[in-house]
PDB file of N, CA and C in Angstrom:
ATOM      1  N   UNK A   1       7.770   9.188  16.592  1.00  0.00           N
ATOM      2  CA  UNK A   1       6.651   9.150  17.505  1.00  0.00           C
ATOM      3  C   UNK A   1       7.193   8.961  18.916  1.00  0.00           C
ATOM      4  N   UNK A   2       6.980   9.919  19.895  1.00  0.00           N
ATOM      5  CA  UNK A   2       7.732  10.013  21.223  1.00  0.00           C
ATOM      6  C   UNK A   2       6.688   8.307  22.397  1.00  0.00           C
ATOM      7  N   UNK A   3       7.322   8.073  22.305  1.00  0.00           N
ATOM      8  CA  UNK A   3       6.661   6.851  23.131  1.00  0.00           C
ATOM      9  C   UNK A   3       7.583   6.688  24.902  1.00  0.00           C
ATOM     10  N   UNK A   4       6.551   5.744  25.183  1.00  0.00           N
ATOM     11  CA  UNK A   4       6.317   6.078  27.076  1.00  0.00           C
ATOM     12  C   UNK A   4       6.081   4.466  27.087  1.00  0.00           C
ATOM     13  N   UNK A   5       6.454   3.954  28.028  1.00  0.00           N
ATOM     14  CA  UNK A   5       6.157   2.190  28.004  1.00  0.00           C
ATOM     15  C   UNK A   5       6.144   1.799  29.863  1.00  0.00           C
ATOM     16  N   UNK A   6       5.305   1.634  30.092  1.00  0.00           N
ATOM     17  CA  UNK A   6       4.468   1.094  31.594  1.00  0.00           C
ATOM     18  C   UNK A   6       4.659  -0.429  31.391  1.00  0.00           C
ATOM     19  N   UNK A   7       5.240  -1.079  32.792  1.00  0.00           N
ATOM     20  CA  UNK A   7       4.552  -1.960  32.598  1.00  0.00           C
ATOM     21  C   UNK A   7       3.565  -2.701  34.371  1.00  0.00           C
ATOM     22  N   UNK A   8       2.136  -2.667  33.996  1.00  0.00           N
ATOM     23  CA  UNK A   8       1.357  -2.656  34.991  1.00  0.00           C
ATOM     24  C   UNK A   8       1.237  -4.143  35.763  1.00  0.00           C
ATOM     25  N   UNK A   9       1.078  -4.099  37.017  1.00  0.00           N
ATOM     26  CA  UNK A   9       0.825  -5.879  37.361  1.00  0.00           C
ATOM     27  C   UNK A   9      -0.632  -5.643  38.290  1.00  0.00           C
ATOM     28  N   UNK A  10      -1.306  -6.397  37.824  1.00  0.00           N
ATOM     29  CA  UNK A  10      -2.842  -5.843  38.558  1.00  0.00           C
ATOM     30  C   UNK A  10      -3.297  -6.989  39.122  1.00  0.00           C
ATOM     31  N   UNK A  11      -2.682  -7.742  40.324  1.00  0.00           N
ATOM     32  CA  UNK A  11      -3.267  -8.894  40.760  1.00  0.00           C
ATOM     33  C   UNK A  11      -2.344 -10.330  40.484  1.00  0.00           C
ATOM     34  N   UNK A  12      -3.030 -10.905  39.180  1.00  0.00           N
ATOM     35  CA  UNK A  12      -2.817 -11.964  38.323  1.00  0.00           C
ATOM     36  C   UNK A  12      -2.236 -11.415  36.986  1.00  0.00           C
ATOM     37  N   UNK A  13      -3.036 -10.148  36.550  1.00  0.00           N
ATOM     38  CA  UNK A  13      -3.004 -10.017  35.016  1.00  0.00           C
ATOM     39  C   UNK A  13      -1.605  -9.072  35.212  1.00  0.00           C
ATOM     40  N   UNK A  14      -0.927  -9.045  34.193  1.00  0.00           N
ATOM     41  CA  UNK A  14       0.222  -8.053  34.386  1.00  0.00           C
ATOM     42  C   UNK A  14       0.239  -7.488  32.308  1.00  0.00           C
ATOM     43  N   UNK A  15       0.385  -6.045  32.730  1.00  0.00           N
ATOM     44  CA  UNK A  15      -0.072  -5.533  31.250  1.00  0.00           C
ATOM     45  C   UNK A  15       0.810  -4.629  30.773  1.00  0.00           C
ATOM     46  N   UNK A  16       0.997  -4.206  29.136  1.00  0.00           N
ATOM     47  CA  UNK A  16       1.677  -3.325  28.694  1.00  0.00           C
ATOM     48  C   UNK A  16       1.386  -2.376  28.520  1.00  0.00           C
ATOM     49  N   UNK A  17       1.654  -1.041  28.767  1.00  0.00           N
ATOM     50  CA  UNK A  17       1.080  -0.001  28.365  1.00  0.00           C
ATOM     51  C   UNK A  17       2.050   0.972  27.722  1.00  0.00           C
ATOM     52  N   UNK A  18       1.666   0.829  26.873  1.00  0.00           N
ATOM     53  CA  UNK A  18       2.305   2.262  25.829  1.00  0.00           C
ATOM     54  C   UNK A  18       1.674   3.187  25.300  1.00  0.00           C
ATOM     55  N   UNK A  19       2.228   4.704  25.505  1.00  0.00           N
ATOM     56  CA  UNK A  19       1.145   5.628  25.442  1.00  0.00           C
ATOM     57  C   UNK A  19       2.290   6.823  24.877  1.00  0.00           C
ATOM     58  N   UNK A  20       1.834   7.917  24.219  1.00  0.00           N
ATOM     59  CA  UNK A  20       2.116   9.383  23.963  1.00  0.00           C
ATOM     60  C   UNK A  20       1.791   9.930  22.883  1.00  0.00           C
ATOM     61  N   UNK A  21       2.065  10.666  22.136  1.00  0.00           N
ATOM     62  CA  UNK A  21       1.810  11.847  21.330  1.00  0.00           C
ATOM     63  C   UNK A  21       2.405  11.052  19.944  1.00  0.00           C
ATOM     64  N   UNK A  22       1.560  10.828  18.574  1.00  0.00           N
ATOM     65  CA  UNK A  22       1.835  10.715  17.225  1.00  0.00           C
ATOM     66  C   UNK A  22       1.902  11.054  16.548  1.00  0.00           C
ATOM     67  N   UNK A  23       3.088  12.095  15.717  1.00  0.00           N
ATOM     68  CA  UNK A  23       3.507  13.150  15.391  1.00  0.00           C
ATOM     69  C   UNK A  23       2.930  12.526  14.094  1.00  0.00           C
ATOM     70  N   UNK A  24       2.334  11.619  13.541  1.00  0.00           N
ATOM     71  CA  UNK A  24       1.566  12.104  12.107  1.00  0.00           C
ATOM     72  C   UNK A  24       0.405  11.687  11.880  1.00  0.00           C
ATOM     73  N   UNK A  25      -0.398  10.855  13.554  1.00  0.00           N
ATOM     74  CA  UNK A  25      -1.483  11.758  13.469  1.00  0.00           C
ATOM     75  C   UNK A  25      -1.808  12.827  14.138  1.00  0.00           C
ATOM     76  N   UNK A  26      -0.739  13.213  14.431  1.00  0.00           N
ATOM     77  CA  UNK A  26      -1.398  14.654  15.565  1.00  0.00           C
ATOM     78  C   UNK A  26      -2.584  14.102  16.769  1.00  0.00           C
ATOM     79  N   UNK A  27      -2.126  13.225  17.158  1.00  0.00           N
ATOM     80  CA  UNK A  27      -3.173  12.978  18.526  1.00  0.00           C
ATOM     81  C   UNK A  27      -2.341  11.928  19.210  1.00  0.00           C
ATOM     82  N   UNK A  28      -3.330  11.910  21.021  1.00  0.00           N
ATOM     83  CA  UNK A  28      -2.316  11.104  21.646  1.00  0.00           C
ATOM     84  C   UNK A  28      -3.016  10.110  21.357  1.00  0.00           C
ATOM     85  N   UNK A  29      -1.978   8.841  22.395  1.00  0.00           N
ATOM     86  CA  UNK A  29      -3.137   7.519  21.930  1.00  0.00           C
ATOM     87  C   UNK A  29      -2.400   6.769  23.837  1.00  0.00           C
ATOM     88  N   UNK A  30      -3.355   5.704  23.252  1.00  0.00           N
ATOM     89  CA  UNK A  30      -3.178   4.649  24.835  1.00  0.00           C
ATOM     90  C   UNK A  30      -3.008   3.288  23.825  1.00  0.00           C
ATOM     91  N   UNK A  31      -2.402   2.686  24.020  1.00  0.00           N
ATOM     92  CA  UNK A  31      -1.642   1.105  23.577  1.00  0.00           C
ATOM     93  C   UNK A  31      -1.753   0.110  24.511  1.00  0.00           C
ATOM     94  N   UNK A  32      -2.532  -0.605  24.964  1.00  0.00           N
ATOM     95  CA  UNK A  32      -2.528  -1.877  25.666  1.00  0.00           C
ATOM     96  C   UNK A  32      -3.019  -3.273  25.756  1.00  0.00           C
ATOM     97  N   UNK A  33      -2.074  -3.913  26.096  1.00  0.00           N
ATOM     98  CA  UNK A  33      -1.734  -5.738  25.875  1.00  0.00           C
ATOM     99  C   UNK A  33      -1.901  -6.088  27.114  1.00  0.00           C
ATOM    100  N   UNK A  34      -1.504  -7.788  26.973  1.00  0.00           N
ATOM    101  CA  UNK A  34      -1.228  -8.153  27.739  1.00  0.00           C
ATOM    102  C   UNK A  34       0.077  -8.994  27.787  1.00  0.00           C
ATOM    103  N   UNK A  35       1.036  -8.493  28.579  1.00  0.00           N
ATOM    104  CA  UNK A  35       2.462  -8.895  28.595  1.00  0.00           C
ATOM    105  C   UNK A  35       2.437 -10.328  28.169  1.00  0.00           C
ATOM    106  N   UNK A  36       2.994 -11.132  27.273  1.00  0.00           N
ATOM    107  CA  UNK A  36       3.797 -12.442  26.808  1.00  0.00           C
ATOM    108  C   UNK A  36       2.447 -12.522  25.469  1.00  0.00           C
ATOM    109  N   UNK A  37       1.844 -11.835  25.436  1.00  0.00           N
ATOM    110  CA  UNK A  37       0.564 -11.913  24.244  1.00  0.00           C
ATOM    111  C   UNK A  37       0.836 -11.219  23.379  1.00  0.00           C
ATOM    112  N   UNK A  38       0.865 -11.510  22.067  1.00  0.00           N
ATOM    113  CA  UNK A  38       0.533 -10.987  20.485  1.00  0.00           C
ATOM    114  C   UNK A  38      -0.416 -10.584  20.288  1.00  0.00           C
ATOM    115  N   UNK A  39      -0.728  -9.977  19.770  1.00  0.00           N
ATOM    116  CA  UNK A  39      -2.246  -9.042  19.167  1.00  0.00           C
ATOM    117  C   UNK A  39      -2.807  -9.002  20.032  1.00  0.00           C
ATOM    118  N   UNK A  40      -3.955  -8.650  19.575  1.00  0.00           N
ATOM    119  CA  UNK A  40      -5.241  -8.339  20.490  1.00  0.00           C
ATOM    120  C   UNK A  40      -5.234  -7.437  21.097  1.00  0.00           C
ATOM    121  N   UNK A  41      -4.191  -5.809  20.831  1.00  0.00           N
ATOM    122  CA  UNK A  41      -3.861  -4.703  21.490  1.00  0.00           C
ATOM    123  C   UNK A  41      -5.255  -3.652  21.381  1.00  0.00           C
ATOM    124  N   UNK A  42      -5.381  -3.213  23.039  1.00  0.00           N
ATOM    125  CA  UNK A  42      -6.445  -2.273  22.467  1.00  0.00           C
ATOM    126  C   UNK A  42      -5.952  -0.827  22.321  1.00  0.00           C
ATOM    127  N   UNK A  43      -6.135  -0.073  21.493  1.00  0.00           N
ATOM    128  CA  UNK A  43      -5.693   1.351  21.412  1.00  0.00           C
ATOM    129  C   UNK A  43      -6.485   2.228  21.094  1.00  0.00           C
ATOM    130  N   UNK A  44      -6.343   3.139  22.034  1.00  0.00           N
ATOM    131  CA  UNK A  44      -7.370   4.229  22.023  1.00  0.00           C
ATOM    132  C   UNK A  44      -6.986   5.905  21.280  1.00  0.00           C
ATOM    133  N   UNK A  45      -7.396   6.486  20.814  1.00  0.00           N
ATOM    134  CA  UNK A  45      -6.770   7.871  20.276  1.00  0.00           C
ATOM    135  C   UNK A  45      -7.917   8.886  21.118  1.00  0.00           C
ATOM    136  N   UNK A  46      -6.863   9.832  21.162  1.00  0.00           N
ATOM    137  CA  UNK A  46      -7.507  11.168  22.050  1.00  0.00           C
ATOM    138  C   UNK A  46      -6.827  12.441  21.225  1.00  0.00           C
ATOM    139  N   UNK A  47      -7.905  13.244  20.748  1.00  0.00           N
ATOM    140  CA  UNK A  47      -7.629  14.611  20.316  1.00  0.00           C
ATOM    141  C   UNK A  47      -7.471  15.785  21.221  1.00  0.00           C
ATOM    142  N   UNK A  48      -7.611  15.611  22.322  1.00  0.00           N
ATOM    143  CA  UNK A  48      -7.315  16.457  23.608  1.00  0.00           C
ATOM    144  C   UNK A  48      -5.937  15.792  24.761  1.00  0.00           C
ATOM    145  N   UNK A  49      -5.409  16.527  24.966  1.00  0.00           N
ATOM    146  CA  UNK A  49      -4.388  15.946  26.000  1.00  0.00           C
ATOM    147  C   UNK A  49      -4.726  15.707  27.462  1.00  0.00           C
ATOM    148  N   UNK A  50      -6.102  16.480  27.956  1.00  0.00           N
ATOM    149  CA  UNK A  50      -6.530  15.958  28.824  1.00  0.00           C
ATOM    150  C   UNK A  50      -7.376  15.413  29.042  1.00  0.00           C
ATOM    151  N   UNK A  51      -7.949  14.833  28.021  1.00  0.00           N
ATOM    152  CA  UNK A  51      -8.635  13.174  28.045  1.00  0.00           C
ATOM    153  C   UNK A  51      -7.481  12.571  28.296  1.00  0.00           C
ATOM    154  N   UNK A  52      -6.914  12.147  27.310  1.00  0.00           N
ATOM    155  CA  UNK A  52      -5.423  11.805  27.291  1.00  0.00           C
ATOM    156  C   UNK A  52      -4.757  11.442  29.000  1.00  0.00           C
ATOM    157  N   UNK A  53      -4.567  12.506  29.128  1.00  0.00           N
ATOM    158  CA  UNK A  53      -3.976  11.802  30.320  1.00  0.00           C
ATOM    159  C   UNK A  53      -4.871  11.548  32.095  1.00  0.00           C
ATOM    160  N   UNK A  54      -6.305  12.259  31.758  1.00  0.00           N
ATOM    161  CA  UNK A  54      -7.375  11.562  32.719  1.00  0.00           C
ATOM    162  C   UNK A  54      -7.158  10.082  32.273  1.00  0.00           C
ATOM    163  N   UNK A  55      -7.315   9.625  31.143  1.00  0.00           N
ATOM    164  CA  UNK A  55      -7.378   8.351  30.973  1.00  0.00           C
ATOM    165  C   UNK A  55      -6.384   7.133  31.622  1.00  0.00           C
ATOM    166  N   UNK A  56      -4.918   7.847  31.063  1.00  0.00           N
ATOM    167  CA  UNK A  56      -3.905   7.384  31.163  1.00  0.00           C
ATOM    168  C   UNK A  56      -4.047   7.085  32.614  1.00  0.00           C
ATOM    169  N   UNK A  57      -4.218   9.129  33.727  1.00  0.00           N
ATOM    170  CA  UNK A  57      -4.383   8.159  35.300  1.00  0.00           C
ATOM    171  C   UNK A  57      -4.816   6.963  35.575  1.00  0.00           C
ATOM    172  N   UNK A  58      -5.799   6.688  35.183  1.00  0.00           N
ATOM    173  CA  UNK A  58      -6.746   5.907  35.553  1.00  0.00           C
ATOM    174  C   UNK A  58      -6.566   4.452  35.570  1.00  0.00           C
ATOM    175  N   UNK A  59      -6.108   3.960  34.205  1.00  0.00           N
ATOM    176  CA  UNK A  59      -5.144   3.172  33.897  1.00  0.00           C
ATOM    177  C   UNK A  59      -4.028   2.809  34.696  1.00  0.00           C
ATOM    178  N   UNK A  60      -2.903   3.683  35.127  1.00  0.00           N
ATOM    179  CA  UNK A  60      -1.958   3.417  35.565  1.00  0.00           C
ATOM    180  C   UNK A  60      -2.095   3.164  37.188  1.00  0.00           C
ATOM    181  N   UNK A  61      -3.162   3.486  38.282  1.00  0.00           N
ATOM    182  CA  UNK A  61      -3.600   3.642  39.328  1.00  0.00           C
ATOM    183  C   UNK A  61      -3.176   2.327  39.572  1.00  0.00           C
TER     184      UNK A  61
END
């Protein structure tokens, strides 16, 4: 699974983002935490690549 790893600082909150293409489910996805935190990851799946990466902009801004 080709993976991509961000890591965002937005203020106070500073976050993980991992995102790309999952070669067995065939779709992309968005992966995000919050840096020094366990669980509670939210992840999103996209069957289009440009949801996919509208999203991702948006996120990473």
């Amino acid at each position: 699974m080709p993976k991509f790893f961000e890591n965002i600082n937005r203020n106070s909150v500073q976050l993980d983002v991992l995102h790309g293409w999952d070669v067995n489910a065939k779709e992309w996805y968005i992966d995000i935490k919050m840096t020094g935190f366990s669980g509670s990851n939210i992840r999103e799946w996209f069957s289009s690549e440009k949801n996919y990466k509208k999203t991702l902009k948006n996120i990473l801004i």
